[in-house]
N, C-alpha and C. Protein backbone atom coordinates (compact mmCIF):
# COMPACT_ATOMS: atom_id res chain seq x y z
N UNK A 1 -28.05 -7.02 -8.70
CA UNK A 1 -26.75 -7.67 -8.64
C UNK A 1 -25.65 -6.72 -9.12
N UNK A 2 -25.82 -5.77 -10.62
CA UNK A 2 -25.12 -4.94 -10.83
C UNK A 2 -24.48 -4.13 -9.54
N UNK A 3 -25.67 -3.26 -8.83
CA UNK A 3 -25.06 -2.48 -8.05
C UNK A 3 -24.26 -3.05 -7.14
N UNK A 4 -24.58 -4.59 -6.78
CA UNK A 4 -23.84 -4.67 -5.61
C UNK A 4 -22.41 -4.90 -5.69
N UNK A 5 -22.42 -5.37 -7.23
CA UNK A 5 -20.55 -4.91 -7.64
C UNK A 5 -20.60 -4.10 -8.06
N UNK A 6 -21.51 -2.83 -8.15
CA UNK A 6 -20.53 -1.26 -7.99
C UNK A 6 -20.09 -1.07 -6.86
N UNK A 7 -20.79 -1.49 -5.69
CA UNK A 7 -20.66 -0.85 -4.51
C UNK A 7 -19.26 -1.54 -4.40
N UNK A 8 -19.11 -2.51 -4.95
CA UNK A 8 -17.48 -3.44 -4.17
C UNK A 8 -16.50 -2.72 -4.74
N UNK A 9 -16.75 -2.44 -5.96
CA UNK A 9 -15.71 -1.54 -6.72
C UNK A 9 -15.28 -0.36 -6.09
N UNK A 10 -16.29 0.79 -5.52
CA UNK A 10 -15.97 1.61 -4.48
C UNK A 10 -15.21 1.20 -2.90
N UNK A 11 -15.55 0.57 -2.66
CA UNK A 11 -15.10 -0.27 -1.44
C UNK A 11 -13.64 0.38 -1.15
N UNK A 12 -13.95 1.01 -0.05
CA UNK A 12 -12.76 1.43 0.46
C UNK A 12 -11.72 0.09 1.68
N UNK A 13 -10.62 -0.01 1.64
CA UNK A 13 -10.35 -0.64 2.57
C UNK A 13 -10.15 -0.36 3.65
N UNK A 14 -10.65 -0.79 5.19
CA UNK A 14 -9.63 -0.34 6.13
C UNK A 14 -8.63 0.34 6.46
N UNK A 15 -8.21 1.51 7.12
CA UNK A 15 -6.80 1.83 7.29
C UNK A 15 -5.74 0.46 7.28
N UNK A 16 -6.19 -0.24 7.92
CA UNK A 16 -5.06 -0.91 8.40
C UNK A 16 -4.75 -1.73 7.66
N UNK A 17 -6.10 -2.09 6.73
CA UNK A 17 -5.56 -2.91 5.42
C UNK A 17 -5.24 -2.80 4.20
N UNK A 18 -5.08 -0.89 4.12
CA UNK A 18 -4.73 -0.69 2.68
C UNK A 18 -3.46 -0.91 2.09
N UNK A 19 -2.99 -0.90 0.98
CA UNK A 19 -2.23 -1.99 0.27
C UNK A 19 -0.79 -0.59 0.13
N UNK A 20 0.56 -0.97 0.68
CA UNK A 20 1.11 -0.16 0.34
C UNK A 20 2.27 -0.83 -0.31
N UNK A 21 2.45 -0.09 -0.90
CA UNK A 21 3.39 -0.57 -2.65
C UNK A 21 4.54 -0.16 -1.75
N UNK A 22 5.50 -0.82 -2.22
CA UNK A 22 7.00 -0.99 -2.16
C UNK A 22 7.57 0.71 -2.08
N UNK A 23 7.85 1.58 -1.21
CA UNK A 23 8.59 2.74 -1.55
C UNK A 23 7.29 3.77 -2.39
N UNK A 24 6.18 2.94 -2.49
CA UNK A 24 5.41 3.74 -3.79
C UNK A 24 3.79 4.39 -3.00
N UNK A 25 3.20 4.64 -3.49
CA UNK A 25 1.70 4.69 -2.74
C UNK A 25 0.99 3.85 -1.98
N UNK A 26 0.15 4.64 -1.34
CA UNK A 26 -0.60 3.85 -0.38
C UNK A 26 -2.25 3.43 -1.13
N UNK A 27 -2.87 2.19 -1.11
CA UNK A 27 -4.18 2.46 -2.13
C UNK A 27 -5.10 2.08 -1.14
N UNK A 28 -6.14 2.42 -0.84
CA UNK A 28 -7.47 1.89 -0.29
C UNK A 28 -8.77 1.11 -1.42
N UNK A 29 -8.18 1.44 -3.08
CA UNK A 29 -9.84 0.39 -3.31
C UNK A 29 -9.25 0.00 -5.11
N UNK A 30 -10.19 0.04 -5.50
CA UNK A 30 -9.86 -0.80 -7.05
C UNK A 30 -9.08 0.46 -7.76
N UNK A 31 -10.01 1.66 -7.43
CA UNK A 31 -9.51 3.10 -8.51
C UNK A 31 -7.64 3.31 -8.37
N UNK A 32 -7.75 3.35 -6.67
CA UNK A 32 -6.56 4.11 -6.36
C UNK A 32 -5.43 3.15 -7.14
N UNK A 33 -5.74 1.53 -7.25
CA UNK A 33 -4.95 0.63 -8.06
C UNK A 33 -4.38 1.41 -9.27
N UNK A 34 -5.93 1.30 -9.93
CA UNK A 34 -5.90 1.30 -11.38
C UNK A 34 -4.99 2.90 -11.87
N UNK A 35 -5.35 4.00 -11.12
CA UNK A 35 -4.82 5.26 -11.35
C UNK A 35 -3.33 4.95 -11.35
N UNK A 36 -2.78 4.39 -10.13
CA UNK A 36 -1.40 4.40 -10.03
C UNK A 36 -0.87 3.45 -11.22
N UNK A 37 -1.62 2.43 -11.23
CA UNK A 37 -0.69 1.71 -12.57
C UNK A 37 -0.70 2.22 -13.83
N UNK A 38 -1.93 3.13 -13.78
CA UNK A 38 -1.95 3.85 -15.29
C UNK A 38 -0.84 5.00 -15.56
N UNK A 39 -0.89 5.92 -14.07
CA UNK A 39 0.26 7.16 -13.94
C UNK A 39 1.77 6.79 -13.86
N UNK A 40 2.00 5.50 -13.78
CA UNK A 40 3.15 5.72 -13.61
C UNK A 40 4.06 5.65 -11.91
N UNK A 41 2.82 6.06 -11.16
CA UNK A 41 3.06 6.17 -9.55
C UNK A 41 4.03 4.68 -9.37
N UNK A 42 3.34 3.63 -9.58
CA UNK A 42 4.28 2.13 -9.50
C UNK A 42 5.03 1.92 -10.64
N UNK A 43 6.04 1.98 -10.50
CA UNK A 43 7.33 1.44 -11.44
C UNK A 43 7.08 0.11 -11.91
N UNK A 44 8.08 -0.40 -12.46
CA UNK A 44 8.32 -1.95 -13.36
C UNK A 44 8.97 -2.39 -11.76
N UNK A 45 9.85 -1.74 -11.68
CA UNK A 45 10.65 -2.22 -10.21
C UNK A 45 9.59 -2.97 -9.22
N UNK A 46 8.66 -1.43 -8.61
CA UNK A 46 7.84 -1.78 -7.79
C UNK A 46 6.79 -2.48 -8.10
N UNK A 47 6.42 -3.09 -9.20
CA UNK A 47 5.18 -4.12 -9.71
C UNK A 47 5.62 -5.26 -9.68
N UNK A 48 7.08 -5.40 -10.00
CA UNK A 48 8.16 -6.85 -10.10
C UNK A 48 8.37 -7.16 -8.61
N UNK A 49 8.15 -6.28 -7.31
CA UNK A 49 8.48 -6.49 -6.28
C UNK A 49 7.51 -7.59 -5.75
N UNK A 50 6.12 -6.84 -6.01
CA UNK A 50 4.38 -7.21 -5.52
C UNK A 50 4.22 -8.33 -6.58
N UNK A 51 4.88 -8.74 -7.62
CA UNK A 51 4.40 -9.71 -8.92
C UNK A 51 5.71 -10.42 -9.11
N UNK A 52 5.79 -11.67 -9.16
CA UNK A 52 6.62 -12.59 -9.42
C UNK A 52 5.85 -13.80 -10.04
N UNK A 53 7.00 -14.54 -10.40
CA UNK A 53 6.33 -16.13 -9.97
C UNK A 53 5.65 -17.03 -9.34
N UNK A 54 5.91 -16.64 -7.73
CA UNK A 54 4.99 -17.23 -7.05
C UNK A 54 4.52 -16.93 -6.11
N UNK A 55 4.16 -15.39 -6.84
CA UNK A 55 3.38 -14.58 -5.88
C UNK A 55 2.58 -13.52 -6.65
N UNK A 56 1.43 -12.92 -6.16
CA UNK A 56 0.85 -11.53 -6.76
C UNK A 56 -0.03 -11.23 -5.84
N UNK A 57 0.42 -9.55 -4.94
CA UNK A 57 0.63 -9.23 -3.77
C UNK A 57 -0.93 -8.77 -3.90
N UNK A 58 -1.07 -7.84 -5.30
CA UNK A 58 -2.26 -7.09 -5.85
C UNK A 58 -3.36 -7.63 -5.99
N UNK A 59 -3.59 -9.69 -6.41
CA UNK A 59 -4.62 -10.16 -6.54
C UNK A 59 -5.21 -10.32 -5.18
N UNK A 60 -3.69 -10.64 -4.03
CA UNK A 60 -3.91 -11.30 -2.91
C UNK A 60 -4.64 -10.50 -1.88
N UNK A 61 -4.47 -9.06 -2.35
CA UNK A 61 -5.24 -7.63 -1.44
C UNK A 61 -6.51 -7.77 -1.59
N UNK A 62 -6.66 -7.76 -3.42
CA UNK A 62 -8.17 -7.53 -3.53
C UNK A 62 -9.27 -8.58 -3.88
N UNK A 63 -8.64 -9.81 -3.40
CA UNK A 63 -9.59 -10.96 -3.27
C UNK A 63 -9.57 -10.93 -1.29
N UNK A 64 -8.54 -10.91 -0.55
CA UNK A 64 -8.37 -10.72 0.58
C UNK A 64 -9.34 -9.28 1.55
N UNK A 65 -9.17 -8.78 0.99
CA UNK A 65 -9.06 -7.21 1.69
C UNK A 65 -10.45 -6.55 1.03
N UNK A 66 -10.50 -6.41 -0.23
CA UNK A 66 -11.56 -5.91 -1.20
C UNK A 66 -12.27 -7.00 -1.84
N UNK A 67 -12.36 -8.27 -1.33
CA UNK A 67 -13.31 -9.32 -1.31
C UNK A 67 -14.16 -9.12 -3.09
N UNK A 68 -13.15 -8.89 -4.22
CA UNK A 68 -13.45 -8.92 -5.18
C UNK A 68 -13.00 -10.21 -5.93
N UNK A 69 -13.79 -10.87 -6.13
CA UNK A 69 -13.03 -12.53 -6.74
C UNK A 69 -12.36 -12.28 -8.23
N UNK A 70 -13.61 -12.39 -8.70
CA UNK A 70 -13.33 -11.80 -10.03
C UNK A 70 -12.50 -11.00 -10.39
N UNK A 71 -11.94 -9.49 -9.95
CA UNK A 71 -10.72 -8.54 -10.48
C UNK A 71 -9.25 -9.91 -9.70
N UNK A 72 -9.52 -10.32 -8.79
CA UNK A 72 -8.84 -10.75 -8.11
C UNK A 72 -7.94 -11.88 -8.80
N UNK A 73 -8.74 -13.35 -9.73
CA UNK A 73 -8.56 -14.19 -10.66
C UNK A 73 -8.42 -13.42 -11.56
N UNK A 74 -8.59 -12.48 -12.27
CA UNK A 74 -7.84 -11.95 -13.33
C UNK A 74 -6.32 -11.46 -13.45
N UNK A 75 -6.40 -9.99 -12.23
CA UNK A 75 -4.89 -9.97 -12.00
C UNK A 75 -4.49 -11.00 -11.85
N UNK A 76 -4.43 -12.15 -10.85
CA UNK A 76 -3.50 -13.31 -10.25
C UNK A 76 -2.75 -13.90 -11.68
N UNK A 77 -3.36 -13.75 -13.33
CA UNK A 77 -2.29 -14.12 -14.32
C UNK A 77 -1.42 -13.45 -14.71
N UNK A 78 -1.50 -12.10 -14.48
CA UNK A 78 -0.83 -11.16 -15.16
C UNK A 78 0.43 -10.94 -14.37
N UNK A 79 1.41 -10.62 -15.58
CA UNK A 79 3.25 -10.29 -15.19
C UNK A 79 3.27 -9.50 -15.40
N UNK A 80 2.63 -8.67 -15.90
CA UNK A 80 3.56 -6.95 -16.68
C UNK A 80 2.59 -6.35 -15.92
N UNK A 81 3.19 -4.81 -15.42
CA UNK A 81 2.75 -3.84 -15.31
C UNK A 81 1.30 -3.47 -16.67
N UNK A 82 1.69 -3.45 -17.33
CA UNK A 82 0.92 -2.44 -18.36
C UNK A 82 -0.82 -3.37 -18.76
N UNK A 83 -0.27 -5.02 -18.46
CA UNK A 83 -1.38 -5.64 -18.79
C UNK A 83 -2.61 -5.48 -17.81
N UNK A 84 -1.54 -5.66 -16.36
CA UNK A 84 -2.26 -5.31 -15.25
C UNK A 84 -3.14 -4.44 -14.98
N UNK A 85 -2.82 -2.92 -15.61
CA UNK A 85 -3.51 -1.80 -15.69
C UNK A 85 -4.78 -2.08 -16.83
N UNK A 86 -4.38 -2.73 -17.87
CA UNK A 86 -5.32 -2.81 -18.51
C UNK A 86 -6.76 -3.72 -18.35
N UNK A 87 -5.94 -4.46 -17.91
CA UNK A 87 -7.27 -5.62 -16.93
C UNK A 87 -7.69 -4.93 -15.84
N UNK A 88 -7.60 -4.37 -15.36
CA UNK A 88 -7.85 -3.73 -14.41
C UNK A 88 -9.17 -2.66 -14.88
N UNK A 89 -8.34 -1.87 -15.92
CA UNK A 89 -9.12 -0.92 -16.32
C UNK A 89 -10.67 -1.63 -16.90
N UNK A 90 -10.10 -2.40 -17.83
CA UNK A 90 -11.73 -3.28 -18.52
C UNK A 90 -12.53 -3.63 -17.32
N UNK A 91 -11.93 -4.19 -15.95
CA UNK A 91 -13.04 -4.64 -15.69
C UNK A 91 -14.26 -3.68 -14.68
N UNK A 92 -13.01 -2.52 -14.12
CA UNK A 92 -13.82 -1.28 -13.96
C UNK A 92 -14.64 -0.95 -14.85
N UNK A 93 -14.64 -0.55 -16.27
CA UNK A 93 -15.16 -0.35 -17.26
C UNK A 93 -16.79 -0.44 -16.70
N UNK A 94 -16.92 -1.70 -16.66
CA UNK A 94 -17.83 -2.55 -16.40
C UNK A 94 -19.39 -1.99 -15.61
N UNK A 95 -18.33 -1.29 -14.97
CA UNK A 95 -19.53 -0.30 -13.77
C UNK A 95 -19.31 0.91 -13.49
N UNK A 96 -18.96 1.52 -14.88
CA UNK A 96 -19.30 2.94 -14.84
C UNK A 96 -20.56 3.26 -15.60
């Protein structure tokens, strides 16, 4: 069972369905997320664009697209940039 959520974690998306941030990068899987929110690549701007109130563009990719439930219900609470990265990061953690 482990591996088979490593393998999702790698999971590249589709060309056609990879997730492109506002003005910002293009991502294909959980890493390319997590790197950009950690570097800096996505702004407060561009995270506030994809994250509002009644919306979160990031859960909606990777429960949609990267068929990850779990990272998916986690982001979907988060407002801030920085928490995001960090949830993000823990749950990668997970399967290294």
């Amino acid at each position: 069972m482990l591996k088979q959520l490593a393998r999702k974690q790698l999971f590249d998306a589709p060309q056609d369905q990879c997730f492109w941030v506002n003005n910002g990068p293009i991502l294909q899987n959980l890493r390319d997320l997590e790197r950009a929110l950690k570097s800096g690549a996505i702004s407060e701007a561009q995270f506030k664009y994809h994250v509002s109130r009644g919306k979160n563009d990031f859960s909606a990719w990777i429960k949609d697209v990267l068929h990850d439930e779990q990272a998916a219900k986690a982001l979907a609470r988060v407002k801030t940039l920085k928490t995001a990265a960090r949830i993000l990061s823990e749950h990668l953690q997970r399967f290294k």
